[in-house]
PDB file of N, CA and C in Angstrom:
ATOM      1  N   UNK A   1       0.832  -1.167   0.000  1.00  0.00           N
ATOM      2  CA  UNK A   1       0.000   0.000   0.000  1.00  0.00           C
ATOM      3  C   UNK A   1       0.884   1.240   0.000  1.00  0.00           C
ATOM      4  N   UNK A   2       0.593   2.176  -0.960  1.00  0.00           N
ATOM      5  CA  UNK A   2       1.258   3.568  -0.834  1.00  0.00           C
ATOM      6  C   UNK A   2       0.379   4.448  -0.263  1.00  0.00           C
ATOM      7  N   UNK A   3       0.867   5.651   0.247  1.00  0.00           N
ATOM      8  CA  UNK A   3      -0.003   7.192   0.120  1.00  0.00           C
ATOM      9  C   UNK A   3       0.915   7.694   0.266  1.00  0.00           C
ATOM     10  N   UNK A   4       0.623   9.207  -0.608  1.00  0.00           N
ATOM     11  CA  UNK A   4       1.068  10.526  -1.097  1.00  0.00           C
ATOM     12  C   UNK A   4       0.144  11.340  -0.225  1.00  0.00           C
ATOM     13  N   UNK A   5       0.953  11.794   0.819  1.00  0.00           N
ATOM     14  CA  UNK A   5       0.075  13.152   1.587  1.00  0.00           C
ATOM     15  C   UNK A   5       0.778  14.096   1.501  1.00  0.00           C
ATOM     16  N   UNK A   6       0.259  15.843   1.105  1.00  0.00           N
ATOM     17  CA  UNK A   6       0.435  16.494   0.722  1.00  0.00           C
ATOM     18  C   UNK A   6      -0.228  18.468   1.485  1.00  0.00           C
ATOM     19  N   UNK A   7       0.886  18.356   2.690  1.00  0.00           N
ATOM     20  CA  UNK A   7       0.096  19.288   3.510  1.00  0.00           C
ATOM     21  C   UNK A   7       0.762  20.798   2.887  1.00  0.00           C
ATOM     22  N   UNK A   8      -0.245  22.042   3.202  1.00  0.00           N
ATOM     23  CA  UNK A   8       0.428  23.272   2.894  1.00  0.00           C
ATOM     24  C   UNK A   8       0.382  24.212   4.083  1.00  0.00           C
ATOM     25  N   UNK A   9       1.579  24.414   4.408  1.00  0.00           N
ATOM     26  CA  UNK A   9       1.751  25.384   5.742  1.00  0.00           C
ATOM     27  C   UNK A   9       1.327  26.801   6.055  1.00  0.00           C
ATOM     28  N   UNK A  10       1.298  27.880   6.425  1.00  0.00           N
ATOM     29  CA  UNK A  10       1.470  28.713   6.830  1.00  0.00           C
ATOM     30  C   UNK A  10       2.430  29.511   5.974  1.00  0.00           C
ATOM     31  N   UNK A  11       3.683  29.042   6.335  1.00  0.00           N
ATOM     32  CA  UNK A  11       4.740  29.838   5.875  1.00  0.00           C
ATOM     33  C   UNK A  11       5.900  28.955   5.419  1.00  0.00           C
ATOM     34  N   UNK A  12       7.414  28.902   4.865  1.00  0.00           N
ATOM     35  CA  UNK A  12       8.300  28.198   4.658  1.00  0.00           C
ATOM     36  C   UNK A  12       9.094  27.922   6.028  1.00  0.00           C
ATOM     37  N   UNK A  13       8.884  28.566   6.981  1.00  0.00           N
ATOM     38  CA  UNK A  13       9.044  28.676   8.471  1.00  0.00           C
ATOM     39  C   UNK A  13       8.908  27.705   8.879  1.00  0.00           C
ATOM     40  N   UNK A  14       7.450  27.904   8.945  1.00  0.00           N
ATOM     41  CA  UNK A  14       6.277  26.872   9.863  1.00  0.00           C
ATOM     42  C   UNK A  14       6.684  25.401   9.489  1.00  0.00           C
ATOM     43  N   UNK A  15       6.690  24.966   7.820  1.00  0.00           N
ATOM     44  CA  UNK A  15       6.891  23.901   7.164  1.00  0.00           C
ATOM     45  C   UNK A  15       8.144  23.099   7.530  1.00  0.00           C
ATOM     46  N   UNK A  16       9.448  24.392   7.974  1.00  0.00           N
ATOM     47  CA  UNK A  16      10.992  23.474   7.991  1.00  0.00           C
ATOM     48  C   UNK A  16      10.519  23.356   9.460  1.00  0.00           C
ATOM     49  N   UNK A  17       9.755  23.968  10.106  1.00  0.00           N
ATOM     50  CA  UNK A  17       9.864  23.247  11.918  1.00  0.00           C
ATOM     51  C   UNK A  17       9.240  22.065  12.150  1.00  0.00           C
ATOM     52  N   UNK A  18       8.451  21.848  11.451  1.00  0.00           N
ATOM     53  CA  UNK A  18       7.351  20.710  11.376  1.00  0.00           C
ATOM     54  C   UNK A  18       8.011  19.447  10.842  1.00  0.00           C
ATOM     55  N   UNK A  19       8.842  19.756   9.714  1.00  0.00           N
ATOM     56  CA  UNK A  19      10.082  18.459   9.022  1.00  0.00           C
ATOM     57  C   UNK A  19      11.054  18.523   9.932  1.00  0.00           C
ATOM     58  N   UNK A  20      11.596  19.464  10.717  1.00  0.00           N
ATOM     59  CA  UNK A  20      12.609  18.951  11.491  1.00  0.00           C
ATOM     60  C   UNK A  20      12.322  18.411  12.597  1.00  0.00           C
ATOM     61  N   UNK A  21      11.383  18.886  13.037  1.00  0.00           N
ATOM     62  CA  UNK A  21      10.776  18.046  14.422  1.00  0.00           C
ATOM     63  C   UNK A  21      10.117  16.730  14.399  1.00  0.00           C
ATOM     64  N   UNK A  22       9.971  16.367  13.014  1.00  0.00           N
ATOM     65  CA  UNK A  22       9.378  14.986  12.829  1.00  0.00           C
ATOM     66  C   UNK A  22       9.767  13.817  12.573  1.00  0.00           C
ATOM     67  N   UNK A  23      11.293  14.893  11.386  1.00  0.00           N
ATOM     68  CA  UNK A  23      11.950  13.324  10.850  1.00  0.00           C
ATOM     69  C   UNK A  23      12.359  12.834  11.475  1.00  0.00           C
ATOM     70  N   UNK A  24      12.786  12.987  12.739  1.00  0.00           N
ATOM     71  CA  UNK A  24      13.844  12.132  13.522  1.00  0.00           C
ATOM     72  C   UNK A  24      13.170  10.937  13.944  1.00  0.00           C
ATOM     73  N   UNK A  25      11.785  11.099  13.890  1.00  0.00           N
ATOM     74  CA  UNK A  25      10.875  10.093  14.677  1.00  0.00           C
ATOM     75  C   UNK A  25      10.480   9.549  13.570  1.00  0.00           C
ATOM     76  N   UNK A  26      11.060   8.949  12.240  1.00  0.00           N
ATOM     77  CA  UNK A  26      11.053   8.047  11.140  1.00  0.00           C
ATOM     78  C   UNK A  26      12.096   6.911  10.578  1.00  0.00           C
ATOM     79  N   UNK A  27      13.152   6.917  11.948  1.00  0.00           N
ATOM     80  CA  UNK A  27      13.769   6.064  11.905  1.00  0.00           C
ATOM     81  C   UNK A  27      14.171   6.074  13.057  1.00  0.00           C
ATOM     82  N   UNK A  28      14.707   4.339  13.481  1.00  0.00           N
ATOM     83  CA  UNK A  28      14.442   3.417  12.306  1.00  0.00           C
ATOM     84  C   UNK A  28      13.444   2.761  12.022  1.00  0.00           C
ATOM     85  N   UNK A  29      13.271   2.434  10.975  1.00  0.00           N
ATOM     86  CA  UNK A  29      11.499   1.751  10.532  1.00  0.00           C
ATOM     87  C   UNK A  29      11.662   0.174  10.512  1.00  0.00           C
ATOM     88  N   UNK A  30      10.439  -0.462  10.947  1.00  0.00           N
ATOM     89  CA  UNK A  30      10.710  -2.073  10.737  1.00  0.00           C
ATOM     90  C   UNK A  30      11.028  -2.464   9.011  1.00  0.00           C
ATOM     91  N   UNK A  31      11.154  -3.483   9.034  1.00  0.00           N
ATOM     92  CA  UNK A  31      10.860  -3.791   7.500  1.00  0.00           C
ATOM     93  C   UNK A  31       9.959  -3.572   6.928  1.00  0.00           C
ATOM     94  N   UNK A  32       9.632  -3.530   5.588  1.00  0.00           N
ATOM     95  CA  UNK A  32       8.455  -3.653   4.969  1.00  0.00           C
ATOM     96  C   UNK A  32       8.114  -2.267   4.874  1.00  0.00           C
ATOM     97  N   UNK A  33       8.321  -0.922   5.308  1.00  0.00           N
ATOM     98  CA  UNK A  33       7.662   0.056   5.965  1.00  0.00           C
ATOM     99  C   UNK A  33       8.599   1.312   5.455  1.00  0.00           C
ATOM    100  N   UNK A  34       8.223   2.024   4.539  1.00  0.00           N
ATOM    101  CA  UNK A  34       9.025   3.403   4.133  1.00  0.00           C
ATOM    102  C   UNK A  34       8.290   4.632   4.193  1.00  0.00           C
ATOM    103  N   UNK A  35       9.241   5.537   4.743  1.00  0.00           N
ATOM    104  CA  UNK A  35       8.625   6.838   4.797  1.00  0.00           C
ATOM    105  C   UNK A  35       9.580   7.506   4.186  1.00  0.00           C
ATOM    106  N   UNK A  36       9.322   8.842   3.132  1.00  0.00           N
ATOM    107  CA  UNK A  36      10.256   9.655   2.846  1.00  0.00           C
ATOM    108  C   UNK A  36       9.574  11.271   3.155  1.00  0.00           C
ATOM    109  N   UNK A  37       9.796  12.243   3.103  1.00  0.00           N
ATOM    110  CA  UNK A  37       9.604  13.295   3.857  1.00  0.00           C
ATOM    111  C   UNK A  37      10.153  14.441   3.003  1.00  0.00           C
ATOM    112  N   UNK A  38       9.399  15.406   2.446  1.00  0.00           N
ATOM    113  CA  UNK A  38      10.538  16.665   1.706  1.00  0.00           C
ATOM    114  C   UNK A  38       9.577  17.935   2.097  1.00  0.00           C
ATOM    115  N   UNK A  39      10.260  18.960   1.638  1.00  0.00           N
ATOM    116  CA  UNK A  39       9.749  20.421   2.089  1.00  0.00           C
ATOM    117  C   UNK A  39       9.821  20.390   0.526  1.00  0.00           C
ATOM    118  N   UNK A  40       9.248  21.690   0.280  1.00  0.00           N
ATOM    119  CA  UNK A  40       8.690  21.978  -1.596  1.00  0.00           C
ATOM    120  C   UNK A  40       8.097  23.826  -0.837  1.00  0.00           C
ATOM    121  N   UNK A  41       8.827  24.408  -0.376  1.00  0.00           N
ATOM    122  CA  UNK A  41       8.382  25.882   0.169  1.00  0.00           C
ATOM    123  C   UNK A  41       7.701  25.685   1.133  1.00  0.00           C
ATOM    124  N   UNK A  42       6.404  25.850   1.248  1.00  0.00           N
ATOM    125  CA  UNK A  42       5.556  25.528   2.466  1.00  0.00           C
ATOM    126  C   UNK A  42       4.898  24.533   2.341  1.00  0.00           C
ATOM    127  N   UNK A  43       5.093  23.692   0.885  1.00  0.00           N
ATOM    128  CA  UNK A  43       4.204  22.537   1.695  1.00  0.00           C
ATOM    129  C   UNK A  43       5.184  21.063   1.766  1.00  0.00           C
ATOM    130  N   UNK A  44       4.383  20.347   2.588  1.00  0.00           N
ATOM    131  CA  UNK A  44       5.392  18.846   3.254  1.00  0.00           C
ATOM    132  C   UNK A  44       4.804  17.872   2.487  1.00  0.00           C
ATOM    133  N   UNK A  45       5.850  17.135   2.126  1.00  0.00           N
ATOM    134  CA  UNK A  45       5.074  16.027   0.929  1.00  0.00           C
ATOM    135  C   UNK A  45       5.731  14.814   1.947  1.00  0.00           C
ATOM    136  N   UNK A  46       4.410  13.442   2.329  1.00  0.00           N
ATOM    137  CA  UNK A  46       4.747  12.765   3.174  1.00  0.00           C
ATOM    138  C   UNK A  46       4.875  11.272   2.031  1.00  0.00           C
ATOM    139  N   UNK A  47       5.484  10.675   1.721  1.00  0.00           N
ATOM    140  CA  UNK A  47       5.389   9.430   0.819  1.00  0.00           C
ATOM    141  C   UNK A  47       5.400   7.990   1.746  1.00  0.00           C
ATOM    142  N   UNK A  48       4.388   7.267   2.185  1.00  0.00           N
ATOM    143  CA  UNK A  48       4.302   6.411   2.784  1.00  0.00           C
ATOM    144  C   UNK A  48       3.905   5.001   2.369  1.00  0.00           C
ATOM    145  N   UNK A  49       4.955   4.111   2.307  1.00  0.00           N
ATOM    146  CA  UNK A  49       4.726   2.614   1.368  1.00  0.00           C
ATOM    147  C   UNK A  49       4.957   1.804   2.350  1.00  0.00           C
ATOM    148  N   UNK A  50       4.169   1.066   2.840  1.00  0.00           N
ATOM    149  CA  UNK A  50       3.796  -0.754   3.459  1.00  0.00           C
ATOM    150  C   UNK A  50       3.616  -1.495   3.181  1.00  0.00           C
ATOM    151  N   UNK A  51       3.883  -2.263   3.127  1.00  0.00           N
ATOM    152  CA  UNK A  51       4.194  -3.625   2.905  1.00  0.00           C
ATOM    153  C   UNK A  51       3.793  -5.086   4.242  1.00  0.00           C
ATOM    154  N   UNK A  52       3.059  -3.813   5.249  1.00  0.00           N
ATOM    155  CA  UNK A  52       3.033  -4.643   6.262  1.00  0.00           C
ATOM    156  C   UNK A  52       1.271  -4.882   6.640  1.00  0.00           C
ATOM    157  N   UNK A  53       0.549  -5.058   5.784  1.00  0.00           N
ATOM    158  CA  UNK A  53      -1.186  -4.875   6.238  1.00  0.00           C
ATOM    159  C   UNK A  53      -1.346  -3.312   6.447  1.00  0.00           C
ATOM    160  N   UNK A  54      -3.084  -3.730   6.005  1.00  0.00           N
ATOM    161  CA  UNK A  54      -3.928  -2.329   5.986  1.00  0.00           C
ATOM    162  C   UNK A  54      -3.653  -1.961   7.643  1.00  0.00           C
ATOM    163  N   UNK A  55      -3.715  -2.689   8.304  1.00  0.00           N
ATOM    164  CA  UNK A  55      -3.894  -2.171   9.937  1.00  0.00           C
ATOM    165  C   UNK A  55      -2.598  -1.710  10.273  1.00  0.00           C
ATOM    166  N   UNK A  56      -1.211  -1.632   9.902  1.00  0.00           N
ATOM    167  CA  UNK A  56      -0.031  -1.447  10.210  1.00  0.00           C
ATOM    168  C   UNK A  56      -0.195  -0.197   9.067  1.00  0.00           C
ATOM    169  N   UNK A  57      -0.457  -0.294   8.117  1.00  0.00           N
ATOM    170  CA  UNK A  57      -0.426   1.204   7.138  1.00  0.00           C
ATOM    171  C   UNK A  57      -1.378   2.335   8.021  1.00  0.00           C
ATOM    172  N   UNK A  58      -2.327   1.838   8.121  1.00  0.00           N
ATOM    173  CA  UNK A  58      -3.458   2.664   8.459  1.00  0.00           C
ATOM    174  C   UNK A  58      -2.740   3.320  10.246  1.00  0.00           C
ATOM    175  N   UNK A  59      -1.936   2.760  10.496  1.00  0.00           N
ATOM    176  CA  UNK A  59      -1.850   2.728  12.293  1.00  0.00           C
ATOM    177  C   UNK A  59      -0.466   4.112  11.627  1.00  0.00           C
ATOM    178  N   UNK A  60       0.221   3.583  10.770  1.00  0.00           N
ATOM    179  CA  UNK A  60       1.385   4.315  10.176  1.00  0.00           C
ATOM    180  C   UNK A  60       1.049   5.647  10.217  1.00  0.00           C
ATOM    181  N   UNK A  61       0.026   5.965   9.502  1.00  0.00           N
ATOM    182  CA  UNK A  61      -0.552   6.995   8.757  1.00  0.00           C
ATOM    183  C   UNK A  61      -0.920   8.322   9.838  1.00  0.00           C
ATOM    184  N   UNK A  62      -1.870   7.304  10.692  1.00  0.00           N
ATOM    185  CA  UNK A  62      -2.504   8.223  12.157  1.00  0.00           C
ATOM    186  C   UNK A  62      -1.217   8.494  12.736  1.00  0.00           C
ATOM    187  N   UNK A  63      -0.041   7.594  13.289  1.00  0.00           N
ATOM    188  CA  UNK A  63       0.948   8.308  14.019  1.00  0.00           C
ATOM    189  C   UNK A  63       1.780   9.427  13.581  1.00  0.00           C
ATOM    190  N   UNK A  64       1.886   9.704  12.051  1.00  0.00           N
ATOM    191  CA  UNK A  64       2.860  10.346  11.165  1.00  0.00           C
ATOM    192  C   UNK A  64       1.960  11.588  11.182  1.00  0.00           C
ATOM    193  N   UNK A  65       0.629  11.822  11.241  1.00  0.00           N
ATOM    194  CA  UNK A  65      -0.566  12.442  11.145  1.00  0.00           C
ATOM    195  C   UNK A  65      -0.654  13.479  12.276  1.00  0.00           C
ATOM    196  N   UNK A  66      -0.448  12.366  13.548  1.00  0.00           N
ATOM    197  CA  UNK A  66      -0.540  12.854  14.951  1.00  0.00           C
ATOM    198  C   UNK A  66       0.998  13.470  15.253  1.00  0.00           C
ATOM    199  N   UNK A  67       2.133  13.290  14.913  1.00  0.00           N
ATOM    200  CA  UNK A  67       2.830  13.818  14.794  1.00  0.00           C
ATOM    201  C   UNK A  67       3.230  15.636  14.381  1.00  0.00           C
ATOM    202  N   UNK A  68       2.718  15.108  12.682  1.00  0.00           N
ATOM    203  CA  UNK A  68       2.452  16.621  11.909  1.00  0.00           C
ATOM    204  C   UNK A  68       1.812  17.644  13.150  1.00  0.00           C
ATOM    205  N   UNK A  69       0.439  16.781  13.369  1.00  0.00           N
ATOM    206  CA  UNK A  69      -0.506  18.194  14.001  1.00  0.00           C
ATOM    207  C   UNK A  69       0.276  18.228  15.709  1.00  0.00           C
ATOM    208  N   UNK A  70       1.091  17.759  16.253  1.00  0.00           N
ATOM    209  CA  UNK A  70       1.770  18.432  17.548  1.00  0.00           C
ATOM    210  C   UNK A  70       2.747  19.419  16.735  1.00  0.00           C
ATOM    211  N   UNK A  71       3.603  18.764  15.916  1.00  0.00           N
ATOM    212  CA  UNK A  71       4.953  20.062  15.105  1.00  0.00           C
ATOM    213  C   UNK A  71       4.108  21.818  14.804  1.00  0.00           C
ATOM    214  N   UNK A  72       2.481  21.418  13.992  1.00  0.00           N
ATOM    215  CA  UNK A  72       2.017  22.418  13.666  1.00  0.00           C
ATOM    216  C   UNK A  72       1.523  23.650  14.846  1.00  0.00           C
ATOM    217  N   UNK A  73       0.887  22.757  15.992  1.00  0.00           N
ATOM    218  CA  UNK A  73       0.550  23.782  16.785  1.00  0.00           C
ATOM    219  C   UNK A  73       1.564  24.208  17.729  1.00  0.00           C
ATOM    220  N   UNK A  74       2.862  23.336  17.934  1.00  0.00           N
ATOM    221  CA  UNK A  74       4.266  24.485  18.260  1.00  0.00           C
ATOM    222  C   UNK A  74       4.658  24.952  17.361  1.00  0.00           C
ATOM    223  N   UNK A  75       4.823  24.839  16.028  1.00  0.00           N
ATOM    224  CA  UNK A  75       5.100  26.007  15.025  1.00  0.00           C
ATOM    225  C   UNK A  75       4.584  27.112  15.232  1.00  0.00           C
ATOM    226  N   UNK A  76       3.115  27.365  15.270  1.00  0.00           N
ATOM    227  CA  UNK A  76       1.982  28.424  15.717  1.00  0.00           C
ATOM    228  C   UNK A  76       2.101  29.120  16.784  1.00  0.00           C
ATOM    229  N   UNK A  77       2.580  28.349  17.823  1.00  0.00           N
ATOM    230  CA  UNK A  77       2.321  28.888  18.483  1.00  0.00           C
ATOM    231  C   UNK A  77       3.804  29.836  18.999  1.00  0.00           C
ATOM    232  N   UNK A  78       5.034  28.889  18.126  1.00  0.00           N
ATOM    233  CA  UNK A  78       5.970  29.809  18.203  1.00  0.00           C
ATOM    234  C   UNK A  78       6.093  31.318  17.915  1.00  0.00           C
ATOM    235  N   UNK A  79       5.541  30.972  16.622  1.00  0.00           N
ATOM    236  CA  UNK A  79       5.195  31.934  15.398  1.00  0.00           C
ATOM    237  C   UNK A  79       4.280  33.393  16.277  1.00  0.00           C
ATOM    238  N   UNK A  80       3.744  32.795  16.862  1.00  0.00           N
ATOM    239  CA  UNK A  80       2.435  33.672  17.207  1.00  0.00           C
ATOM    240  C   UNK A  80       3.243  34.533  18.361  1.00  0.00           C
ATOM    241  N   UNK A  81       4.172  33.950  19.134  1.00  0.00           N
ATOM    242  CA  UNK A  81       4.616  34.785  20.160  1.00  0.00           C
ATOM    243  C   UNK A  81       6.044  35.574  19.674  1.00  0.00           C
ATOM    244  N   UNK A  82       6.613  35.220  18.992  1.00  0.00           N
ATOM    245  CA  UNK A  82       7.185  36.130  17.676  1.00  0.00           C
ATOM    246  C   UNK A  82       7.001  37.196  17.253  1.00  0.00           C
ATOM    247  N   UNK A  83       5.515  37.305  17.624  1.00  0.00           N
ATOM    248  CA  UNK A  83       5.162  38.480  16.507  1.00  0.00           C
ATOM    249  C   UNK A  83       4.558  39.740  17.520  1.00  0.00           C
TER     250      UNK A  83
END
């Protein structure tokens, strides 16, 4: 199973805090199981391929998911006291 998720940030800011605070928590991966991760300006392109069942993709997906949205609301909220 693949997915292509495809989020758009705020700012080019917001986007590199959110990839740096995340990738680290993408390795190492079991077998079967790839994630790749890029910035493209503000938005984060997530590429996710399993090989391990719908319930191990699907479980993949929510943690990488739940991840993004903690990076986003300390991005924000960095951002916000910044200003």
């Amino acid at each position: 199973m693949r997915a292509e998720i495809r989020l758009y940030l705020r700012s080019e800011e917001d986007a590199e805090v959110v990839l740096s605070s995340i990738d680290p928590d993408n390795t190492p991966l079991p077998d079967g199981l790839l994630i790749k991760t890029q910035r493209e300006e503000r938005e984060l392109v997530f590429l996710v391929d399993c090989d391990r069942g719908m319930s191990s993709f699907m479980a993949t997906i929510e943690d990488l998911m739940s991840a993004v949205d903690v990076s986003v609301r300390m991005a924000e909220t960095v951002t916000n006291k910044t200003r």
